[in-house]
PDB file of N, CA and C in Angstrom:
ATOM      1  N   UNK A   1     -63.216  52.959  53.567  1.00  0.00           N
ATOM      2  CA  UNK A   1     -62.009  52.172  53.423  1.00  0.00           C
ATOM      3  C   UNK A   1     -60.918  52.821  54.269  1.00  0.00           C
ATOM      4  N   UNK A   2     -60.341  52.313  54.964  1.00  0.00           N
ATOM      5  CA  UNK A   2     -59.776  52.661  55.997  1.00  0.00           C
ATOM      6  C   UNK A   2     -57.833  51.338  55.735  1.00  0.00           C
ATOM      7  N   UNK A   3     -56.568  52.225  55.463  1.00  0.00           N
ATOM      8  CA  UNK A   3     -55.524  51.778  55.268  1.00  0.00           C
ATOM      9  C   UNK A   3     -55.002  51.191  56.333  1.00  0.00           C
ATOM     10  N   UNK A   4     -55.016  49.708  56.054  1.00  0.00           N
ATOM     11  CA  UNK A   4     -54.005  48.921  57.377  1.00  0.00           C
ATOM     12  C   UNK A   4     -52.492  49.211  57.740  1.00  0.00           C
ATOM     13  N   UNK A   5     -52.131  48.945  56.282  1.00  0.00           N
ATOM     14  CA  UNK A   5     -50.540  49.280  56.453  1.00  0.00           C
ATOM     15  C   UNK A   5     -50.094  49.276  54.830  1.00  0.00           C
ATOM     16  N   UNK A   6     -49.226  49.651  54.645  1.00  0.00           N
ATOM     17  CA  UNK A   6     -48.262  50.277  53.535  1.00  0.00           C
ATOM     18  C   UNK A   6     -47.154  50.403  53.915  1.00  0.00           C
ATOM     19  N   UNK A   7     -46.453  49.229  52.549  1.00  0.00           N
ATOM     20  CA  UNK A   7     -44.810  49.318  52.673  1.00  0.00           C
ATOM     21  C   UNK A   7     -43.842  48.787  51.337  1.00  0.00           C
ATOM     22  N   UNK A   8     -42.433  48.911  51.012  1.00  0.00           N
ATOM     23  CA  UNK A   8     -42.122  48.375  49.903  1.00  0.00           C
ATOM     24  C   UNK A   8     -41.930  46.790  50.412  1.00  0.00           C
ATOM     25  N   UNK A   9     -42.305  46.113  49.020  1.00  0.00           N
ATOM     26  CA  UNK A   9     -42.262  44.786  48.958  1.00  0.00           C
ATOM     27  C   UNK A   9     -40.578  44.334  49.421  1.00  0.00           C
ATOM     28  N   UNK A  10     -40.756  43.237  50.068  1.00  0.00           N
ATOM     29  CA  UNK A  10     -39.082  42.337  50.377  1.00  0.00           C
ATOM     30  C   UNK A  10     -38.881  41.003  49.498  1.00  0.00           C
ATOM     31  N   UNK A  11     -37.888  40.655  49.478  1.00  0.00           N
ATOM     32  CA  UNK A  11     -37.433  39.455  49.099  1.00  0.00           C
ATOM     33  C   UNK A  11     -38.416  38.438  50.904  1.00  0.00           C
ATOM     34  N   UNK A  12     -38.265  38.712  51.757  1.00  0.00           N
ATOM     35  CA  UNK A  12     -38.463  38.244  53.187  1.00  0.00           C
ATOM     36  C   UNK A  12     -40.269  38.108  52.844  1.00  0.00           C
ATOM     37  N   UNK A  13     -41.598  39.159  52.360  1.00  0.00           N
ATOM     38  CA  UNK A  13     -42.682  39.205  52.503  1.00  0.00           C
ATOM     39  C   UNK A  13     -42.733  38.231  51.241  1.00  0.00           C
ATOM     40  N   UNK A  14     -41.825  38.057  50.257  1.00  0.00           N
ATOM     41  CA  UNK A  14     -42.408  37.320  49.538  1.00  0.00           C
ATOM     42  C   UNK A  14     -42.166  35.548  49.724  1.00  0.00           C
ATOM     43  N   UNK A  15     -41.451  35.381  50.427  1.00  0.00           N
ATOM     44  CA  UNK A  15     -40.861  34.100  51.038  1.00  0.00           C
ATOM     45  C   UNK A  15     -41.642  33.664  52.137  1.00  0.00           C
ATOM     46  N   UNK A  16     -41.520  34.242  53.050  1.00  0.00           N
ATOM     47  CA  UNK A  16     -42.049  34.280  54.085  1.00  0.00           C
ATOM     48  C   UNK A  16     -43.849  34.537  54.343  1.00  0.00           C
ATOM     49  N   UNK A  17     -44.245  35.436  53.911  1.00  0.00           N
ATOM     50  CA  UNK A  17     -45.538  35.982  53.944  1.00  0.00           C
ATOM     51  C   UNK A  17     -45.173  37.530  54.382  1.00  0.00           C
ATOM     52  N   UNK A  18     -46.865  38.868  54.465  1.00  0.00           N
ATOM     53  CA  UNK A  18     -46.640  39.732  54.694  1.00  0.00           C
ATOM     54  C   UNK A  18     -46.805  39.870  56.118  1.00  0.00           C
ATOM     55  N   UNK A  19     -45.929  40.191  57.061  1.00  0.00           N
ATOM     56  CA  UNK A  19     -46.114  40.547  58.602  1.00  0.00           C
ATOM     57  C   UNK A  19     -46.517  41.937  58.674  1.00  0.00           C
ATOM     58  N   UNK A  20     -47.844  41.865  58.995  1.00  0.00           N
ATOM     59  CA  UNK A  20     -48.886  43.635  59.585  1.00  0.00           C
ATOM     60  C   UNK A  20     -47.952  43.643  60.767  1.00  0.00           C
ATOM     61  N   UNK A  21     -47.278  44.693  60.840  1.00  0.00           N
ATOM     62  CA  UNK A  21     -46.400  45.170  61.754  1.00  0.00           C
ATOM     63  C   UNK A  21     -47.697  46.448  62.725  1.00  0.00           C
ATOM     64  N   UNK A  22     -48.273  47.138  61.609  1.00  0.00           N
ATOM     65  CA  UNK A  22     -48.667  48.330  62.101  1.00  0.00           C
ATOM     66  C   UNK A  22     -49.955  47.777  61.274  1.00  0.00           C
ATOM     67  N   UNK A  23     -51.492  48.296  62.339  1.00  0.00           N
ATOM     68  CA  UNK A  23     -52.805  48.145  61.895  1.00  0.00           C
ATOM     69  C   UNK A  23     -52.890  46.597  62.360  1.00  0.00           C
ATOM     70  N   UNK A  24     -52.393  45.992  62.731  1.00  0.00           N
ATOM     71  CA  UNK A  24     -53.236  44.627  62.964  1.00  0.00           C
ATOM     72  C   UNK A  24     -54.576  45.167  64.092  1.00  0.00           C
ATOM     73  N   UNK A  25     -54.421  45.683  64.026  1.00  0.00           N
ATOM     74  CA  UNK A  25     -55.781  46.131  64.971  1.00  0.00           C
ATOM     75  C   UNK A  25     -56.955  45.896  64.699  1.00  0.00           C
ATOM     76  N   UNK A  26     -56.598  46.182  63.147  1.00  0.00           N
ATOM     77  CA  UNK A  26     -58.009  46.470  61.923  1.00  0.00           C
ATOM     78  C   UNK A  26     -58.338  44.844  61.505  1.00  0.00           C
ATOM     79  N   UNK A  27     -57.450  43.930  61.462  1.00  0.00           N
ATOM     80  CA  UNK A  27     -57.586  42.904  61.308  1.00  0.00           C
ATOM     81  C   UNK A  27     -57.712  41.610  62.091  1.00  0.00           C
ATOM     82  N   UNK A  28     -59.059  40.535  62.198  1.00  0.00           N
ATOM     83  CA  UNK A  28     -59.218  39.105  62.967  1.00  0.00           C
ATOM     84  C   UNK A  28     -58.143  38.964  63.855  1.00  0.00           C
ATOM     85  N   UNK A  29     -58.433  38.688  65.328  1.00  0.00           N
ATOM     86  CA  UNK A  29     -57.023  38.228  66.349  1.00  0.00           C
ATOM     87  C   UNK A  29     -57.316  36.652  66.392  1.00  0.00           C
ATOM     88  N   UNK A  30     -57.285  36.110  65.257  1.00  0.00           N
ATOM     89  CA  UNK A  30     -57.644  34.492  65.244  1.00  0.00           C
ATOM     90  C   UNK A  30     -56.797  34.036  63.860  1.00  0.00           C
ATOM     91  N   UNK A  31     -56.326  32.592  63.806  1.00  0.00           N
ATOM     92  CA  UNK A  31     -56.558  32.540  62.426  1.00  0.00           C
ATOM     93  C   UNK A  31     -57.443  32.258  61.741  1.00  0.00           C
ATOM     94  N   UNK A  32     -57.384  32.925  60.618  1.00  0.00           N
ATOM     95  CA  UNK A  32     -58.317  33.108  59.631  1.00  0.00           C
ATOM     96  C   UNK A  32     -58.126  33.278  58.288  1.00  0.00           C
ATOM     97  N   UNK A  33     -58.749  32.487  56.982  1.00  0.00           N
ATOM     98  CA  UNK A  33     -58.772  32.810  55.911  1.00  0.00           C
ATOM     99  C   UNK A  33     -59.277  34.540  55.390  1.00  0.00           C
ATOM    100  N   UNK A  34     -58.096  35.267  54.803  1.00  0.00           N
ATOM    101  CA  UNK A  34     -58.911  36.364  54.639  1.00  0.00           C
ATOM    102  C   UNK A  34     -59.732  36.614  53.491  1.00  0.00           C
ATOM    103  N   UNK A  35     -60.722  37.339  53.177  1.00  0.00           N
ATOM    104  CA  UNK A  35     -61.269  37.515  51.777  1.00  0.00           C
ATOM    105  C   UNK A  35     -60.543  38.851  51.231  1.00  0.00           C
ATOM    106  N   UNK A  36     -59.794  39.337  50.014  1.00  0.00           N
ATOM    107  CA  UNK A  36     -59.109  40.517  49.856  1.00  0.00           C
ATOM    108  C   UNK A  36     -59.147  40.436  48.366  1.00  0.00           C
ATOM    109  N   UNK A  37     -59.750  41.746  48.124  1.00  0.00           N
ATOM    110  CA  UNK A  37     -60.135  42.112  46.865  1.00  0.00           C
ATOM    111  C   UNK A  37     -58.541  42.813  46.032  1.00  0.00           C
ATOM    112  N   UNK A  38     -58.173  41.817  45.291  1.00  0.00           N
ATOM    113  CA  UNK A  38     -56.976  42.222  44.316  1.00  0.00           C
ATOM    114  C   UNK A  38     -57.418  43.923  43.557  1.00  0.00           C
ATOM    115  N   UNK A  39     -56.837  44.908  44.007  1.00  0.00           N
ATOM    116  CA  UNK A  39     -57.253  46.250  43.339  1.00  0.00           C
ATOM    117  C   UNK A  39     -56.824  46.497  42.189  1.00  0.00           C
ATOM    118  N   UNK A  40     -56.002  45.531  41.412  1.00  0.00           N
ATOM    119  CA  UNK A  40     -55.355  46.008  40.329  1.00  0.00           C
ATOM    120  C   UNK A  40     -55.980  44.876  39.345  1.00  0.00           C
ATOM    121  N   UNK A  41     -56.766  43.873  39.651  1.00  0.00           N
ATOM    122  CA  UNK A  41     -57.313  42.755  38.746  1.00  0.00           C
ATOM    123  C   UNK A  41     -58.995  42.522  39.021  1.00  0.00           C
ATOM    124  N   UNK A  42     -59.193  43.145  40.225  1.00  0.00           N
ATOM    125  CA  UNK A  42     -60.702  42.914  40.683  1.00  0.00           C
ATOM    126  C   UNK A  42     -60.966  41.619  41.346  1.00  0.00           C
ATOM    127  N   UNK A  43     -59.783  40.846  41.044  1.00  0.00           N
ATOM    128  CA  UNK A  43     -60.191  39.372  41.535  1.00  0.00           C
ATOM    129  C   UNK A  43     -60.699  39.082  43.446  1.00  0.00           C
ATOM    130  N   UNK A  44     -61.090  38.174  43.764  1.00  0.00           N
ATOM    131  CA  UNK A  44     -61.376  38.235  45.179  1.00  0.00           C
ATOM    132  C   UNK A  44     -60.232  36.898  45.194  1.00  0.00           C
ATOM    133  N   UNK A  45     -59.393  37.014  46.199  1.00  0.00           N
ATOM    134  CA  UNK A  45     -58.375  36.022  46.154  1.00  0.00           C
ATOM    135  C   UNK A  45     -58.554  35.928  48.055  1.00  0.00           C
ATOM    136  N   UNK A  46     -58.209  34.485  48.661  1.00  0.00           N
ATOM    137  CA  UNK A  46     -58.128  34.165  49.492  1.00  0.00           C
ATOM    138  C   UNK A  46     -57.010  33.696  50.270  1.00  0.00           C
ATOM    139  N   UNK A  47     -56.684  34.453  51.277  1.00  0.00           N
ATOM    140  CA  UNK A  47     -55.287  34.193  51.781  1.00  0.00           C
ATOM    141  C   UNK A  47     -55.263  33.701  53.397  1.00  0.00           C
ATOM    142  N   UNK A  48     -54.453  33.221  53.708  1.00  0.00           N
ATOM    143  CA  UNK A  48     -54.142  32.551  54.421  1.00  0.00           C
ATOM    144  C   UNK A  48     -53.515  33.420  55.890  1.00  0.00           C
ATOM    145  N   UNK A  49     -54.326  34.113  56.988  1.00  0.00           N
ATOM    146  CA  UNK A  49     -53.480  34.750  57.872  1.00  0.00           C
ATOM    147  C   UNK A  49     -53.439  34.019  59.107  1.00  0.00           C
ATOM    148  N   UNK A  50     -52.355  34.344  60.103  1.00  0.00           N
ATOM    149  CA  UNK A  50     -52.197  33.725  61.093  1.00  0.00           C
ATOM    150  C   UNK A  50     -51.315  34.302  62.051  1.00  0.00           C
ATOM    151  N   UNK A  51     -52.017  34.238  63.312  1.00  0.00           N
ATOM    152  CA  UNK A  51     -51.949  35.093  64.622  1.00  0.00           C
ATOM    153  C   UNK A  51     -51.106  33.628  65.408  1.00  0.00           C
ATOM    154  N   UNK A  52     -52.066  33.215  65.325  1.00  0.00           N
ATOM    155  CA  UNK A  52     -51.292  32.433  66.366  1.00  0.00           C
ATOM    156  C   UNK A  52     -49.974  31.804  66.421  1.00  0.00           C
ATOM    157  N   UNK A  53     -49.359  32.183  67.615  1.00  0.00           N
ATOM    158  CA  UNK A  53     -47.807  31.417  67.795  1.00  0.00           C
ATOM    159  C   UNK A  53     -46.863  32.392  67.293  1.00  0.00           C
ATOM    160  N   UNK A  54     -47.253  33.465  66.915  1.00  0.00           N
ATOM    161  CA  UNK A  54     -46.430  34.353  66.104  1.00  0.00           C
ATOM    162  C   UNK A  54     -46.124  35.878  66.882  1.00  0.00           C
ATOM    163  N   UNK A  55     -45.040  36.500  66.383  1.00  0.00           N
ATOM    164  CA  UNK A  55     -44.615  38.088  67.065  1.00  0.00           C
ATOM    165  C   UNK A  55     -45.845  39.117  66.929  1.00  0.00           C
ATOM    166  N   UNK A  56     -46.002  38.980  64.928  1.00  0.00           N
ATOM    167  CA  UNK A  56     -46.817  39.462  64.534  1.00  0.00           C
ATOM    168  C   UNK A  56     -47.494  39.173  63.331  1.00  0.00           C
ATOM    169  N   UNK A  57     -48.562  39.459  63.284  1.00  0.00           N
ATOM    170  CA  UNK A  57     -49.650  38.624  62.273  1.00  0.00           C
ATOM    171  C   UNK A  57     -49.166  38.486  61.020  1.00  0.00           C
ATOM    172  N   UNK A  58     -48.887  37.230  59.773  1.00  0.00           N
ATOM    173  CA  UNK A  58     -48.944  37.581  58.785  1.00  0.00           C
ATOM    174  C   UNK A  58     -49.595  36.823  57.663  1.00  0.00           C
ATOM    175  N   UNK A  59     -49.451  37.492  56.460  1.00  0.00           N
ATOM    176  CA  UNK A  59     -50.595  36.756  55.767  1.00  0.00           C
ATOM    177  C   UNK A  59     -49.463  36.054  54.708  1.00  0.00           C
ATOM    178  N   UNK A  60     -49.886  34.648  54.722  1.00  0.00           N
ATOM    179  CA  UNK A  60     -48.830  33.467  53.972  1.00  0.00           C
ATOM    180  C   UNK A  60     -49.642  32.579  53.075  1.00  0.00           C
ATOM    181  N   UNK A  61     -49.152  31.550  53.178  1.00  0.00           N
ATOM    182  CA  UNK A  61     -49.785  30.331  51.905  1.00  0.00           C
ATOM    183  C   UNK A  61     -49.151  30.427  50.687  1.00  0.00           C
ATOM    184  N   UNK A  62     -49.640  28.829  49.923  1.00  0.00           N
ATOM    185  CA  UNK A  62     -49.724  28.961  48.606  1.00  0.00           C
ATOM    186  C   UNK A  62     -50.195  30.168  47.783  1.00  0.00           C
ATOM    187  N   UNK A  63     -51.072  30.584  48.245  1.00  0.00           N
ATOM    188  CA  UNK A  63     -51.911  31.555  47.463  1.00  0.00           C
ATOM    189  C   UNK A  63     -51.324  32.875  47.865  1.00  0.00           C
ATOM    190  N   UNK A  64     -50.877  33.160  48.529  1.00  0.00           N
ATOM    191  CA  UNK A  64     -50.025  34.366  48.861  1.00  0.00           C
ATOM    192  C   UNK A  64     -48.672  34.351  47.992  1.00  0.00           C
ATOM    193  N   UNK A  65     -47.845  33.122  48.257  1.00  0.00           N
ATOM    194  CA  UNK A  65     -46.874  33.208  47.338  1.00  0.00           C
ATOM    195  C   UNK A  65     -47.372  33.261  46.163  1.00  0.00           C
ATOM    196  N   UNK A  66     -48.456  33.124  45.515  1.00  0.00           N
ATOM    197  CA  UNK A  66     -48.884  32.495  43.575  1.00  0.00           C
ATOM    198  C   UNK A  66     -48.820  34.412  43.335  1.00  0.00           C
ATOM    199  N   UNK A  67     -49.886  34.575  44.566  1.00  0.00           N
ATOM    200  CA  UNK A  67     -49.876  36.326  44.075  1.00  0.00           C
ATOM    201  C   UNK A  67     -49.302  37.482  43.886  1.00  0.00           C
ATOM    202  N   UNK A  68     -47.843  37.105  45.527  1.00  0.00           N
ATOM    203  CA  UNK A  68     -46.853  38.057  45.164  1.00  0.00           C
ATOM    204  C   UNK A  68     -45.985  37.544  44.094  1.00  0.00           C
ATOM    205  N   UNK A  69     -46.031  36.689  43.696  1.00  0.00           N
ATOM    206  CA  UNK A  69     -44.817  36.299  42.707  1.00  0.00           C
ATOM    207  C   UNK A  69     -44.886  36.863  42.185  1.00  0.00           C
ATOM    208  N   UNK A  70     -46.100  37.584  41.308  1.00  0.00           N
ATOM    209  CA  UNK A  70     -45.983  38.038  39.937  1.00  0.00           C
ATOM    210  C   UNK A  70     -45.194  39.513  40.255  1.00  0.00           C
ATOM    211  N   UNK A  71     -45.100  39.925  41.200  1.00  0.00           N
ATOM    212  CA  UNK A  71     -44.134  41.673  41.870  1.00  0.00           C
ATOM    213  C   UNK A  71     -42.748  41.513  42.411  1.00  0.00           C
ATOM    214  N   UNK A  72     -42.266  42.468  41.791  1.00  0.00           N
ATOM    215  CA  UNK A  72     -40.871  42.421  41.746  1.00  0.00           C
ATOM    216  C   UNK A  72     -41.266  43.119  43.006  1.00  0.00           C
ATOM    217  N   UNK A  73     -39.544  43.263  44.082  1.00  0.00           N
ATOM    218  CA  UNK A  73     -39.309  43.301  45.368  1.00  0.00           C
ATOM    219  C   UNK A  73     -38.765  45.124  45.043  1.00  0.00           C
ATOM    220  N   UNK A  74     -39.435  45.826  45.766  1.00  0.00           N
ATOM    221  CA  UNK A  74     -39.443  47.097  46.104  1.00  0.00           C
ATOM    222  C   UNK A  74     -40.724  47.854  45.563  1.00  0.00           C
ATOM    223  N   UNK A  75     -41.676  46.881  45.195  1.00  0.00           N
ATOM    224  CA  UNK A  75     -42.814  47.612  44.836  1.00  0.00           C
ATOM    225  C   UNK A  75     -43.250  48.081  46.200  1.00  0.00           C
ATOM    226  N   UNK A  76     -44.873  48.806  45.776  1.00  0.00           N
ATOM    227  CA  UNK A  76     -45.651  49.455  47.735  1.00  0.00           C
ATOM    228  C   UNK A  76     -46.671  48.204  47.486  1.00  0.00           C
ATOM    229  N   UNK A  77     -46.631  47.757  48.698  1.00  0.00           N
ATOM    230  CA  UNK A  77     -48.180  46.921  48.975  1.00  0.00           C
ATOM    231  C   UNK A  77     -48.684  47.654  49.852  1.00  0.00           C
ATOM    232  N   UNK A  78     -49.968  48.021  49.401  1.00  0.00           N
ATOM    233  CA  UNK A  78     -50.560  48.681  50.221  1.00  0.00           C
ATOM    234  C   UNK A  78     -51.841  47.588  50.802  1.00  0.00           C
ATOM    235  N   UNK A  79     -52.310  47.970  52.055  1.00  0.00           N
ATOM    236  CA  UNK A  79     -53.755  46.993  52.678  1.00  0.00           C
ATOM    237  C   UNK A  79     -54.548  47.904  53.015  1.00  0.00           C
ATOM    238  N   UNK A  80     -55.630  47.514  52.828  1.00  0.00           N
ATOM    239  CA  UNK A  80     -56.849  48.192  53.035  1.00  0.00           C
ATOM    240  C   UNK A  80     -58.184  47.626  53.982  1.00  0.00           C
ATOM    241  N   UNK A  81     -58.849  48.107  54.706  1.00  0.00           N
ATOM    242  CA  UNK A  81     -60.278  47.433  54.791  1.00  0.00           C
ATOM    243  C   UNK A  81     -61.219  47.915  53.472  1.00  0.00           C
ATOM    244  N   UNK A  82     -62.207  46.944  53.065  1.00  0.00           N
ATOM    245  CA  UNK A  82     -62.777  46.808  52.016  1.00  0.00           C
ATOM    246  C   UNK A  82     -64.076  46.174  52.577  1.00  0.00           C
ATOM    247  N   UNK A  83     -65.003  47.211  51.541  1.00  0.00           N
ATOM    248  CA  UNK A  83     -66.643  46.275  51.877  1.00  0.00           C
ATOM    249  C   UNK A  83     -66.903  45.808  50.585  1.00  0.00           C
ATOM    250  N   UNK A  84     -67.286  45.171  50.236  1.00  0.00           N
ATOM    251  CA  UNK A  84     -68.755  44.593  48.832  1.00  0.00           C
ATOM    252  C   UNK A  84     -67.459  43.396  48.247  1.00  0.00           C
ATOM    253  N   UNK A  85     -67.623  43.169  46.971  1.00  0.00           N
ATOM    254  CA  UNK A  85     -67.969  41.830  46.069  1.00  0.00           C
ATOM    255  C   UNK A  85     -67.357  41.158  46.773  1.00  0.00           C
ATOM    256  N   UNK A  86     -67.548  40.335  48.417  1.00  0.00           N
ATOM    257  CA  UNK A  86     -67.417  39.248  49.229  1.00  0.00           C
ATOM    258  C   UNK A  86     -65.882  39.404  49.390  1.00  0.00           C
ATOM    259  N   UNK A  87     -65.902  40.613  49.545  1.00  0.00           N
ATOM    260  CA  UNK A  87     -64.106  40.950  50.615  1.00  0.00           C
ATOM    261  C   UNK A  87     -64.234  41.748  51.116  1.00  0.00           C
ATOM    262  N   UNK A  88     -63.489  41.686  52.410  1.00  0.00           N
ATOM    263  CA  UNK A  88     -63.187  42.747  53.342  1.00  0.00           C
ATOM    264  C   UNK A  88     -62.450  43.268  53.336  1.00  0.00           C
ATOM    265  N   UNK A  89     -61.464  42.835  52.577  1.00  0.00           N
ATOM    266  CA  UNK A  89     -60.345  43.968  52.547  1.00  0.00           C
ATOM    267  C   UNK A  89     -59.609  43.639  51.256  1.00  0.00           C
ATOM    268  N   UNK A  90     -58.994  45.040  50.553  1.00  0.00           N
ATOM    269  CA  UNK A  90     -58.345  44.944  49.506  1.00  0.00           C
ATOM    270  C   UNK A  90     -56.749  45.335  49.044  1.00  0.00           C
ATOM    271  N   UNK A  91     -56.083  44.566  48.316  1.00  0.00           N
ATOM    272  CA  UNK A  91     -55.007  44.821  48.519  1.00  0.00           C
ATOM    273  C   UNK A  91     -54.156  45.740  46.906  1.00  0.00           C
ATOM    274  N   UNK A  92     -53.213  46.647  47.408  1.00  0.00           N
ATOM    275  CA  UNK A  92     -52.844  47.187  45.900  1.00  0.00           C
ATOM    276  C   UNK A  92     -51.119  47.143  45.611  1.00  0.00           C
ATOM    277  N   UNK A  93     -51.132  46.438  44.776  1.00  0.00           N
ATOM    278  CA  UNK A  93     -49.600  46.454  44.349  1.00  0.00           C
ATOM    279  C   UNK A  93     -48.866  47.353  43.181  1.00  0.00           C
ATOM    280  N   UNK A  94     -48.657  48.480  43.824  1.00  0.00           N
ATOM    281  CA  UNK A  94     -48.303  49.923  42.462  1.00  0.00           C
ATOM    282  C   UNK A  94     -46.284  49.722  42.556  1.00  0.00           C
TER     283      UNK A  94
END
């Protein structure tokens, strides 16, 4: 498991989506649905990222907003690459 990026949550990532500023490297240069294993619920939740047309990559949608909602703004989101229960990468909200 190898860390994409880590940062405190915004009022902006939760509106907007999360922009990988640093590590998009580690992540699809296409858009793409991601698979990302929730680390604090186990759930496999599916999000919505997108490269194209953009500065820098970020991950948005319905389902992005349903998930950060539940985190107040200055928590760490951390990203991860992730192997097994059908995600590649996992995400942790401490």
């Amino acid at each position: 498991m190898a860390r994409i990026m880590e940062r405190y949550l915004t009022r902006q990532d939760k509106d907007e989506g999360l922009k990988i500023s640093n590590g998009a490297h580690l992540l699809p240069t296409v858009n793409t649905n991601l698979r990302v294993m929730d680390g604090n619920s186990e759930e496999v939740l599916v999000f919505e990222y997108q490269v194209s047309g953009r500065e820098t990559p970020v991950i948005r949608g319905k389902k992005w907003k349903k998930f950060i909602g539940r985190y107040s703004t200055g928590v760490t989101v951390t990203l991860y690459t992730y192997q097994g229960s059908d995600a590649d990468y996992q995400i942790l909200v401490r």
